[in-house]
PDB file of N, CA and C in Angstrom:
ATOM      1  N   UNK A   1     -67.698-102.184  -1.265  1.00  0.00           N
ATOM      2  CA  UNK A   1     -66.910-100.982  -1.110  1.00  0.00           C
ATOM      3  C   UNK A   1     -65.424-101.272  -1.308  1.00  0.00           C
ATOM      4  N   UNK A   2     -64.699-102.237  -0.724  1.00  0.00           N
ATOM      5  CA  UNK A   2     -63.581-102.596  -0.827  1.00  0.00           C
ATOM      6  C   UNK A   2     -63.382-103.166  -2.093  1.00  0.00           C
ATOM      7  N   UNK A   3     -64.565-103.627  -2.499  1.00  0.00           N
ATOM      8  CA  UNK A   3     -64.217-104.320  -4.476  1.00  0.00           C
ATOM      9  C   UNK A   3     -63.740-102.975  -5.291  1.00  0.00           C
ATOM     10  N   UNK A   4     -64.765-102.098  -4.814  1.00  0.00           N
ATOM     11  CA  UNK A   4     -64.767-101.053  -5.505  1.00  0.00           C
ATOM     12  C   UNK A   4     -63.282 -99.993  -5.496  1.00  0.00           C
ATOM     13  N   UNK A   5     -63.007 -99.916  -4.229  1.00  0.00           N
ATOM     14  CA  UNK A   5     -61.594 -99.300  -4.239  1.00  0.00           C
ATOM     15  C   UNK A   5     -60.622 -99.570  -4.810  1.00  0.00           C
ATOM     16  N   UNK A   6     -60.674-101.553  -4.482  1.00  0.00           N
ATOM     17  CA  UNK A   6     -59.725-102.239  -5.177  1.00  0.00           C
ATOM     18  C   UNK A   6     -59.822-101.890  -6.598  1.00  0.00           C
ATOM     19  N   UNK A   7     -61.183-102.363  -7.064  1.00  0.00           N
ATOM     20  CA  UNK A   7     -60.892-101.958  -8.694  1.00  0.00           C
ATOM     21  C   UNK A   7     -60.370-100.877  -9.286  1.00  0.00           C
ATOM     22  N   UNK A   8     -61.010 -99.205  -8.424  1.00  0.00           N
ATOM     23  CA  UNK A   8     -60.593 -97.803  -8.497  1.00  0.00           C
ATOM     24  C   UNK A   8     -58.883 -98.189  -8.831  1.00  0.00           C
ATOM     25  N   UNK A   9     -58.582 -98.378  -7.465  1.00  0.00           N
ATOM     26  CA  UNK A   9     -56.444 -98.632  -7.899  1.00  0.00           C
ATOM     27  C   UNK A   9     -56.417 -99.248  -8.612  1.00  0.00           C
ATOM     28  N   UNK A  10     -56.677-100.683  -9.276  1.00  0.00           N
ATOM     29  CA  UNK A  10     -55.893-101.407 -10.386  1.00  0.00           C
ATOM     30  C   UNK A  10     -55.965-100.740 -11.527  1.00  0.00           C
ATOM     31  N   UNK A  11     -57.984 -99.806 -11.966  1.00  0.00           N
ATOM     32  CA  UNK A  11     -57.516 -98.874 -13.106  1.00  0.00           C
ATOM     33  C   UNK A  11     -56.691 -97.717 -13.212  1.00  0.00           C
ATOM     34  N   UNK A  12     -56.394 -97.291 -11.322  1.00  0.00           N
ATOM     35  CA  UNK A  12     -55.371 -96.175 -11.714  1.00  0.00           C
ATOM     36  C   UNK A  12     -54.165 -96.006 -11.297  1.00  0.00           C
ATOM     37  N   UNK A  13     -53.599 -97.357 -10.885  1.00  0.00           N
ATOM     38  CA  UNK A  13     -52.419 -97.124 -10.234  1.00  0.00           C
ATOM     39  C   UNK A  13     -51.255 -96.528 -10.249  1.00  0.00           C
ATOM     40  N   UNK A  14     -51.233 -96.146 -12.114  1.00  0.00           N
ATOM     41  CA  UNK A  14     -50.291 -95.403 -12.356  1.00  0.00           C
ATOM     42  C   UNK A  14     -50.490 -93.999 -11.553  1.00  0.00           C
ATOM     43  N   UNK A  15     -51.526 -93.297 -11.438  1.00  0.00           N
ATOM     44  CA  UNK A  15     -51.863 -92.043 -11.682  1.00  0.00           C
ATOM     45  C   UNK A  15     -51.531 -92.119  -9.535  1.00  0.00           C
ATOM     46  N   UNK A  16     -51.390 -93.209  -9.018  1.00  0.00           N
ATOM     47  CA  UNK A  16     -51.950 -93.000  -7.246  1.00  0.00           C
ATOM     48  C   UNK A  16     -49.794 -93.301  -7.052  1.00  0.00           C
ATOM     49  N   UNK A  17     -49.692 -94.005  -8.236  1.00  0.00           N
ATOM     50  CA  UNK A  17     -48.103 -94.143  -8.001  1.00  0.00           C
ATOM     51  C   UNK A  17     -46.898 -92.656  -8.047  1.00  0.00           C
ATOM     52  N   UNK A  18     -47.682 -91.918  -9.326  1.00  0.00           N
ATOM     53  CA  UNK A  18     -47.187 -90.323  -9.779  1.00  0.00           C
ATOM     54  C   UNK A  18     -47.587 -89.581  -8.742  1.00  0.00           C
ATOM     55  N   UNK A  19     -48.578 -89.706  -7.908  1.00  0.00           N
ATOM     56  CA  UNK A  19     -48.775 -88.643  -6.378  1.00  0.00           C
ATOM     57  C   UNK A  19     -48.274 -88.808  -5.781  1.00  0.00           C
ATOM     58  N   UNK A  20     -48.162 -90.256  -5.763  1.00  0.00           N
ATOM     59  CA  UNK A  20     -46.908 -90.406  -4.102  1.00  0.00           C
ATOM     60  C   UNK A  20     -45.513 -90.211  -4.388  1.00  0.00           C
ATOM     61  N   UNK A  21     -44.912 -90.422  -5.559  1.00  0.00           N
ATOM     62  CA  UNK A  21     -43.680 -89.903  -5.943  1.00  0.00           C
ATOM     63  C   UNK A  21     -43.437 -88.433  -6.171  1.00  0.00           C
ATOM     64  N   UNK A  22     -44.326 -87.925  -6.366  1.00  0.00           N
ATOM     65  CA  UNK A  22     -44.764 -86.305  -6.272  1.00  0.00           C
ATOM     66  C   UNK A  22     -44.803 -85.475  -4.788  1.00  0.00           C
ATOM     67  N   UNK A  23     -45.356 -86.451  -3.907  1.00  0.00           N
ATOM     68  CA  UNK A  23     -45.531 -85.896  -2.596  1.00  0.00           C
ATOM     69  C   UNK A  23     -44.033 -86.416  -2.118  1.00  0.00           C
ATOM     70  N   UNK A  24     -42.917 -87.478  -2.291  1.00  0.00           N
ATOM     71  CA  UNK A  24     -42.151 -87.468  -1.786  1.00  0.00           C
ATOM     72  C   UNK A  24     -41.109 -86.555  -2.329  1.00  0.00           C
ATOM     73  N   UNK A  25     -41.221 -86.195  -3.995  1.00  0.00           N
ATOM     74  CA  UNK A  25     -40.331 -84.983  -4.198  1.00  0.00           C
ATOM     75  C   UNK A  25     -40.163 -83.970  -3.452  1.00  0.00           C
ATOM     76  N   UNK A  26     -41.491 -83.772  -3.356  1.00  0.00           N
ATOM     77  CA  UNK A  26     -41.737 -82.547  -2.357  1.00  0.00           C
ATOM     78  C   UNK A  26     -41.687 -81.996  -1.322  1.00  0.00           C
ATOM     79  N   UNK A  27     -41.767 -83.636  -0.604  1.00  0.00           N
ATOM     80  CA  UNK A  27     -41.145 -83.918   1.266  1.00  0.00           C
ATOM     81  C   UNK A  27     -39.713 -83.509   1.399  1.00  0.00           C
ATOM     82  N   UNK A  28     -38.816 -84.446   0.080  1.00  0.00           N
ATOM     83  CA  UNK A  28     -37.365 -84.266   0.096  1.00  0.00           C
ATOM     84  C   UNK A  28     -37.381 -82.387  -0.606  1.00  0.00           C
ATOM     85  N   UNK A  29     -37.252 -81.778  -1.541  1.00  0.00           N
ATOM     86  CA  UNK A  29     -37.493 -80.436  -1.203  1.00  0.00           C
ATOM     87  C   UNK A  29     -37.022 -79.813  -0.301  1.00  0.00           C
ATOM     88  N   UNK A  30     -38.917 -79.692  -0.034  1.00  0.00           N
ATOM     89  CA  UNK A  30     -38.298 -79.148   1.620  1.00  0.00           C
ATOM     90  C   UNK A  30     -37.643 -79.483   2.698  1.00  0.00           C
ATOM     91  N   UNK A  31     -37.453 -80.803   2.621  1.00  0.00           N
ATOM     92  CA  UNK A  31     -36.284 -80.985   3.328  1.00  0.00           C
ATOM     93  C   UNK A  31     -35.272 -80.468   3.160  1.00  0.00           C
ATOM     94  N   UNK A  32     -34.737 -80.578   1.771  1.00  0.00           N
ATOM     95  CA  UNK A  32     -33.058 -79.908   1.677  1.00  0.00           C
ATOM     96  C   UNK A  32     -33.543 -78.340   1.863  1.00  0.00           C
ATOM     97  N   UNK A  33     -34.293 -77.336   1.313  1.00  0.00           N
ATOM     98  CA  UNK A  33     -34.441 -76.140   1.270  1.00  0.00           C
ATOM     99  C   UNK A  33     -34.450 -76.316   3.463  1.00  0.00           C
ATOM    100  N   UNK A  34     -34.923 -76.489   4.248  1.00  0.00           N
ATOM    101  CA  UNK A  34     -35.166 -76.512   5.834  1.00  0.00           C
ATOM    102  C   UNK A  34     -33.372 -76.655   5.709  1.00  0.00           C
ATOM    103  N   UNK A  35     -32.705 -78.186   5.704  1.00  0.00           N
ATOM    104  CA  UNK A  35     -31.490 -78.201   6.102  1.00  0.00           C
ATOM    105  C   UNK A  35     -30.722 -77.204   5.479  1.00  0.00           C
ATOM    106  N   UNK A  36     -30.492 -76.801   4.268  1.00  0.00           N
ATOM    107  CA  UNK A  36     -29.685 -75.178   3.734  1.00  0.00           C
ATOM    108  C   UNK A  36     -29.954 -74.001   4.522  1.00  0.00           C
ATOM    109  N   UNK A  37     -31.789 -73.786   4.643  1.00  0.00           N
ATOM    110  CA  UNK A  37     -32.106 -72.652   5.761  1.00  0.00           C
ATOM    111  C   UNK A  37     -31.168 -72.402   7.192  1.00  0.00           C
ATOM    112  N   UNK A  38     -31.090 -74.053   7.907  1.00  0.00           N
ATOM    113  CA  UNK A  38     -30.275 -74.049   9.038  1.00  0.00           C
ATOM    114  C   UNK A  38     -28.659 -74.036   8.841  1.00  0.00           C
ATOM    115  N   UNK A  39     -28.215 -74.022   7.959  1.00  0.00           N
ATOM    116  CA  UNK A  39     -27.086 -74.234   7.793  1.00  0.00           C
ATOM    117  C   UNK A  39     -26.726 -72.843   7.630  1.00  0.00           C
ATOM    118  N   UNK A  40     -27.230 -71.964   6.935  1.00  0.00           N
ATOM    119  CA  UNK A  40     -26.979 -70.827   6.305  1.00  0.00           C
ATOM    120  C   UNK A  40     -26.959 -70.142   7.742  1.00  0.00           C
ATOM    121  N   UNK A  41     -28.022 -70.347   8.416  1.00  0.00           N
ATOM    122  CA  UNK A  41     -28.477 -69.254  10.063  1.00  0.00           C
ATOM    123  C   UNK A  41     -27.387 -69.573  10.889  1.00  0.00           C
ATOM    124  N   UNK A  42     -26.899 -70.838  10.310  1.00  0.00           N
ATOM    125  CA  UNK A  42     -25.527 -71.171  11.535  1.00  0.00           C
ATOM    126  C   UNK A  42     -24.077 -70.427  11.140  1.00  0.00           C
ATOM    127  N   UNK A  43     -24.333 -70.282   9.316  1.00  0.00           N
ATOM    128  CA  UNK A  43     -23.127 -69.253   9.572  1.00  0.00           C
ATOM    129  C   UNK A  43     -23.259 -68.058   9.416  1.00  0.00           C
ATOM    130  N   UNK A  44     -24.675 -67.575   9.435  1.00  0.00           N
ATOM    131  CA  UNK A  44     -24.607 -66.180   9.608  1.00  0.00           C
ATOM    132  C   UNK A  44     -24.139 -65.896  11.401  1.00  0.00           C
ATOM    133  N   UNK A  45     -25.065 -66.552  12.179  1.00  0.00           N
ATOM    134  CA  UNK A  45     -24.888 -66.463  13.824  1.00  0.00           C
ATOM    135  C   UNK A  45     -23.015 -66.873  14.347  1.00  0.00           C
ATOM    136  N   UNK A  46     -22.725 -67.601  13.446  1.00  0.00           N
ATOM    137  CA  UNK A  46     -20.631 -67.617  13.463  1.00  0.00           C
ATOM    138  C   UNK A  46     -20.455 -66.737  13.699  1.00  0.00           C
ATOM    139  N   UNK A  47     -20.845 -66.236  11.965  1.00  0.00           N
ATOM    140  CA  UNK A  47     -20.259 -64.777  11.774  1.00  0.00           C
ATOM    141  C   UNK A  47     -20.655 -63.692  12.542  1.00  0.00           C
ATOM    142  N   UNK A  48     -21.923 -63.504  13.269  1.00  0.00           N
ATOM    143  CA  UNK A  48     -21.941 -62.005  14.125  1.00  0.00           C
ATOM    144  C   UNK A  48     -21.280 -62.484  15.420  1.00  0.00           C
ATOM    145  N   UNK A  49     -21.108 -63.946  15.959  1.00  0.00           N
ATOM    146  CA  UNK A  49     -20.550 -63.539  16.695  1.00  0.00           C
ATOM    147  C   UNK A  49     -18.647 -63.737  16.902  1.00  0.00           C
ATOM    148  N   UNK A  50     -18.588 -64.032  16.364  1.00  0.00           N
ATOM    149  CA  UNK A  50     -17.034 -64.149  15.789  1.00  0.00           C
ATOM    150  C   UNK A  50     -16.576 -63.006  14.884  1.00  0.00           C
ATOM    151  N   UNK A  51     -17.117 -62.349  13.783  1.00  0.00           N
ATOM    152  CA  UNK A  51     -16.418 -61.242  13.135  1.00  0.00           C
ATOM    153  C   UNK A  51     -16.351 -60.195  13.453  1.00  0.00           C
ATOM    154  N   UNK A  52     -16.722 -59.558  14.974  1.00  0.00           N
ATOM    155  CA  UNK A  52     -16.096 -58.497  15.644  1.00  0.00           C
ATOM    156  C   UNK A  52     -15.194 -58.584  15.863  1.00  0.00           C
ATOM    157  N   UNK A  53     -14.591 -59.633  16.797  1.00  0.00           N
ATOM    158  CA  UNK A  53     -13.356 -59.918  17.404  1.00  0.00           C
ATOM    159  C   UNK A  53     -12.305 -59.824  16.123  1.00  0.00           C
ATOM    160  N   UNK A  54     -12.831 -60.967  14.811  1.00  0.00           N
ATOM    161  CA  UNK A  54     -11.616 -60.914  14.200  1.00  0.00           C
ATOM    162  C   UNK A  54     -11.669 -59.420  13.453  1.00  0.00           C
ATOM    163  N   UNK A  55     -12.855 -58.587  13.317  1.00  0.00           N
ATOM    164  CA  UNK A  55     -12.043 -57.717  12.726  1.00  0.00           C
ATOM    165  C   UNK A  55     -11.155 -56.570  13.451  1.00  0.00           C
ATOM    166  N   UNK A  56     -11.487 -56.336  14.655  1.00  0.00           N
ATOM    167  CA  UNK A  56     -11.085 -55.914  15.702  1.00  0.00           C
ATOM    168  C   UNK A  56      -9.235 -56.371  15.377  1.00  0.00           C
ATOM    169  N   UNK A  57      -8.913 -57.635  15.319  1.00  0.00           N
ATOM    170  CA  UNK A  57      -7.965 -58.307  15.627  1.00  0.00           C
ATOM    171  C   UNK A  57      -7.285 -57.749  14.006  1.00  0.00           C
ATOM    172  N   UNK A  58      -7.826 -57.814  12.874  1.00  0.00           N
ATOM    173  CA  UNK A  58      -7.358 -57.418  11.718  1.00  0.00           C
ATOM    174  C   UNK A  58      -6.522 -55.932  11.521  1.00  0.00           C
ATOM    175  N   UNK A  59      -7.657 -55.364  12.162  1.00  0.00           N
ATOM    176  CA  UNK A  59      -7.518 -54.111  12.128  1.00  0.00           C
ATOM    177  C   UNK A  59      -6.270 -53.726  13.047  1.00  0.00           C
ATOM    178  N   UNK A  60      -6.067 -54.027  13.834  1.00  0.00           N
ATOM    179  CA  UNK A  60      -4.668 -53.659  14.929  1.00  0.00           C
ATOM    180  C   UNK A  60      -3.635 -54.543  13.805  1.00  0.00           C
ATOM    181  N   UNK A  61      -3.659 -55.403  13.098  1.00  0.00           N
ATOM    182  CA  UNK A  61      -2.226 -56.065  12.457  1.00  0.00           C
ATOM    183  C   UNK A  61      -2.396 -55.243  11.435  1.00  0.00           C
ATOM    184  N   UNK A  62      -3.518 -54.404  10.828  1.00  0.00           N
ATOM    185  CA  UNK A  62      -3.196 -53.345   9.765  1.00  0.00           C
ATOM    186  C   UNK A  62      -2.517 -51.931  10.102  1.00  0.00           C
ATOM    187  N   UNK A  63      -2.612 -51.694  11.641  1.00  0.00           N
ATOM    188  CA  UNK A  63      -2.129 -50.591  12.191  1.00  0.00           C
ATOM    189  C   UNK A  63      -0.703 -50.999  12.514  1.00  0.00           C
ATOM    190  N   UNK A  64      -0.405 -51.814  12.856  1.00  0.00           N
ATOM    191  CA  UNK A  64       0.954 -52.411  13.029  1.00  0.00           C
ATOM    192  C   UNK A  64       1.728 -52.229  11.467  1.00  0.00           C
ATOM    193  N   UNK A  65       1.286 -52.977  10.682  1.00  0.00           N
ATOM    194  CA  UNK A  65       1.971 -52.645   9.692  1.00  0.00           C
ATOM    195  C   UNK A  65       1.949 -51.114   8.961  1.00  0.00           C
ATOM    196  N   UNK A  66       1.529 -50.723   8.850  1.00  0.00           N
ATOM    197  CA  UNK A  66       0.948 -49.383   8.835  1.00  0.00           C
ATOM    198  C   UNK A  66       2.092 -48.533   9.132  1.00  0.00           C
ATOM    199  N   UNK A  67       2.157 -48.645  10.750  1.00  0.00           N
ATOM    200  CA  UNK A  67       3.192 -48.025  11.621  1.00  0.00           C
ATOM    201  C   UNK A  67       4.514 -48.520  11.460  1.00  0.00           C
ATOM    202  N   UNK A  68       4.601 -49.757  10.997  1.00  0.00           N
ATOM    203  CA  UNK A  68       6.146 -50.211  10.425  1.00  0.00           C
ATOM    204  C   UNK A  68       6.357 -49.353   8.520  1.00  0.00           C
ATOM    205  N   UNK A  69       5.555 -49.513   8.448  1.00  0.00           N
ATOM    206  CA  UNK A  69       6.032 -48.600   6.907  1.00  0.00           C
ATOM    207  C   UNK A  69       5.734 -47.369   6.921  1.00  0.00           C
ATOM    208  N   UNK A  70       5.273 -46.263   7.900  1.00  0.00           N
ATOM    209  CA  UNK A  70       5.883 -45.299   8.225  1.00  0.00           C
ATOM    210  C   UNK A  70       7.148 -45.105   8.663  1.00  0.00           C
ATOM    211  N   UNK A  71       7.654 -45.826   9.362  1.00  0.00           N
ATOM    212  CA  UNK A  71       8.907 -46.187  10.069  1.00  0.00           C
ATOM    213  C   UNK A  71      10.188 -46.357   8.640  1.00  0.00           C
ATOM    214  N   UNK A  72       9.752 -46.909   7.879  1.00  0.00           N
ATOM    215  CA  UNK A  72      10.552 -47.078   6.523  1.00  0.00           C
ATOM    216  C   UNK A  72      10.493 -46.312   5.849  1.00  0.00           C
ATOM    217  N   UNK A  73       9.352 -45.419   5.669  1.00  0.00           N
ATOM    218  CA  UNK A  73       9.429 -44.371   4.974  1.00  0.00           C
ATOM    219  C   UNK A  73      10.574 -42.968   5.310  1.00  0.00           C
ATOM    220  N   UNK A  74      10.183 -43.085   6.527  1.00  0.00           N
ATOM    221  CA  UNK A  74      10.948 -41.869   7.750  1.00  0.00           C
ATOM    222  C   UNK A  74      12.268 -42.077   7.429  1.00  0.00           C
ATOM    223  N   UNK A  75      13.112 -43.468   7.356  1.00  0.00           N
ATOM    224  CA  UNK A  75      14.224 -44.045   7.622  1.00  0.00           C
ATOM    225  C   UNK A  75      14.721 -43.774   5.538  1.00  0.00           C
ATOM    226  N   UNK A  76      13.432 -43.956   4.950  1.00  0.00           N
ATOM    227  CA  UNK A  76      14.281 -43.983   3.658  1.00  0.00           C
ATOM    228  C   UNK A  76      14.557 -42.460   2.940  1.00  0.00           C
ATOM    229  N   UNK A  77      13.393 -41.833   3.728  1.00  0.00           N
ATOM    230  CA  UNK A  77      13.552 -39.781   3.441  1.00  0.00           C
ATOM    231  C   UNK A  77      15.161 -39.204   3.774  1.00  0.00           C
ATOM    232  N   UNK A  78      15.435 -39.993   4.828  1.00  0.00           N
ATOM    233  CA  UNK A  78      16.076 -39.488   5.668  1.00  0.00           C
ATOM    234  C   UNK A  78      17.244 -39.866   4.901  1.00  0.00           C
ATOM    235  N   UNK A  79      17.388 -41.108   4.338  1.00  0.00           N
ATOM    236  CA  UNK A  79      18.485 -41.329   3.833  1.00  0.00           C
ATOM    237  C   UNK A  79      18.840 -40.918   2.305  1.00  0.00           C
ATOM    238  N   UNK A  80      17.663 -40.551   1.572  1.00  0.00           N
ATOM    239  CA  UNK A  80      17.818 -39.596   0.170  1.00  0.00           C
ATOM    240  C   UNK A  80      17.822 -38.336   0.745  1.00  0.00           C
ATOM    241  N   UNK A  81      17.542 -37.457   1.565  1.00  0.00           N
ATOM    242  CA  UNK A  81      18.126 -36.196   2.156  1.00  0.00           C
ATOM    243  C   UNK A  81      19.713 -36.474   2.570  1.00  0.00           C
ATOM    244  N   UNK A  82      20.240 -37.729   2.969  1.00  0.00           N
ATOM    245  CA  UNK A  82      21.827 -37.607   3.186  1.00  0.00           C
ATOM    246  C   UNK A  82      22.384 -37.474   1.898  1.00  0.00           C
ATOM    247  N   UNK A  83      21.606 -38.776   0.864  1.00  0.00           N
ATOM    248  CA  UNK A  83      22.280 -38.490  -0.283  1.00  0.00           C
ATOM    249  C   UNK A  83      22.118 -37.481  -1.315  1.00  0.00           C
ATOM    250  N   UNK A  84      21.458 -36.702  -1.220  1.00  0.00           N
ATOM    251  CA  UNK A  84      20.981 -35.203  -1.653  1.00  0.00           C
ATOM    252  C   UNK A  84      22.131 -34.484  -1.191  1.00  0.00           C
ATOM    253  N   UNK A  85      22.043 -34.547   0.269  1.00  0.00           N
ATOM    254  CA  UNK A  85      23.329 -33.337   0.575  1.00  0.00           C
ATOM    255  C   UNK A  85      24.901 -33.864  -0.103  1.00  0.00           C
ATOM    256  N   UNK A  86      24.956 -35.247   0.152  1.00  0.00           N
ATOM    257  CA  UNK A  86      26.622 -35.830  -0.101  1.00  0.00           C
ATOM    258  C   UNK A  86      26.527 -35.224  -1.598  1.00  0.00           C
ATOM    259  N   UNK A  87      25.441 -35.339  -2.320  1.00  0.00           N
ATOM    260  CA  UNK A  87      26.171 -34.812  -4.162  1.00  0.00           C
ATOM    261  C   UNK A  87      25.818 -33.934  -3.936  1.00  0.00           C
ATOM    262  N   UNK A  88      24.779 -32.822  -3.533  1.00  0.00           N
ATOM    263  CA  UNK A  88      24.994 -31.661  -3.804  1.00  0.00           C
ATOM    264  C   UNK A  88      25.661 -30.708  -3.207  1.00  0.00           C
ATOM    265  N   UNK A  89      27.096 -31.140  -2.070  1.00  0.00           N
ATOM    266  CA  UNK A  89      27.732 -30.182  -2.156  1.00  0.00           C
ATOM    267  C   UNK A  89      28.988 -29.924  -2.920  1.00  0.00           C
ATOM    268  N   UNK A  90      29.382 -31.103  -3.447  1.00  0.00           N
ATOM    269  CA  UNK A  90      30.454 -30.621  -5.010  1.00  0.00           C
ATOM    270  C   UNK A  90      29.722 -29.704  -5.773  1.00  0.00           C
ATOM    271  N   UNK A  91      28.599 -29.310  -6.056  1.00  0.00           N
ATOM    272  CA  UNK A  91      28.110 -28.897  -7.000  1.00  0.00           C
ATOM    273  C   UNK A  91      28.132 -27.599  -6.956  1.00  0.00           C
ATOM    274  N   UNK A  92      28.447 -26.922  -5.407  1.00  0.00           N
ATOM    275  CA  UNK A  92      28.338 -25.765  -5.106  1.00  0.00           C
ATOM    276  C   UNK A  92      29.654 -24.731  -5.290  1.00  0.00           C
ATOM    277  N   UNK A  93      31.333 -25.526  -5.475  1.00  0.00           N
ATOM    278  CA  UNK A  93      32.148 -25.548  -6.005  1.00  0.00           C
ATOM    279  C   UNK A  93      32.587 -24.928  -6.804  1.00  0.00           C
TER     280      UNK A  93
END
């Protein structure tokens, strides 16, 4: 029995060498596809729990600015209505 096995591998060793290099492609594989899977779940789970806060936090520095360039706007109306009136009252003349 053992002659026999032995002989089985020496005629096919190529063919018992291509499976096991086949089965380790395949080990490594799924290995990397498993480690990407976990990697990916770790930054999705970041992100839900961290991108409330920051957008929360975004959103108030967009209202801030927001409210400062209303503020410039108000301030620059105000000052083409002065210069509106300063020339247009020679004109009335």
């Amino acid at each position: 029995m053992v002659d026999q096995l032995r002989s089985w591998f020496r005629e096919n060793h190529t063919l018992v060498i291509f499976l096991v290099a086949q089965a380790i492609a395949l080990g490594a594989a799924a290995a990397a596809m498993l480690a990407y899977a976990v990697k990916l779940e770790t930054r999705v789970y970041t992100m839900e729990t961290r991108g409330a806060e920051y957008t929360v936090a975004r959103m108030e520095e967009m209202k801030q600015r927001i409210t400062v360039l209303e503020q410039n706007i108000k301030k620059n109306e105000a000052s083409i209505e002065r210069i509106v009136d300063v020339m247009t009252k020679g004109l009335s003349k």
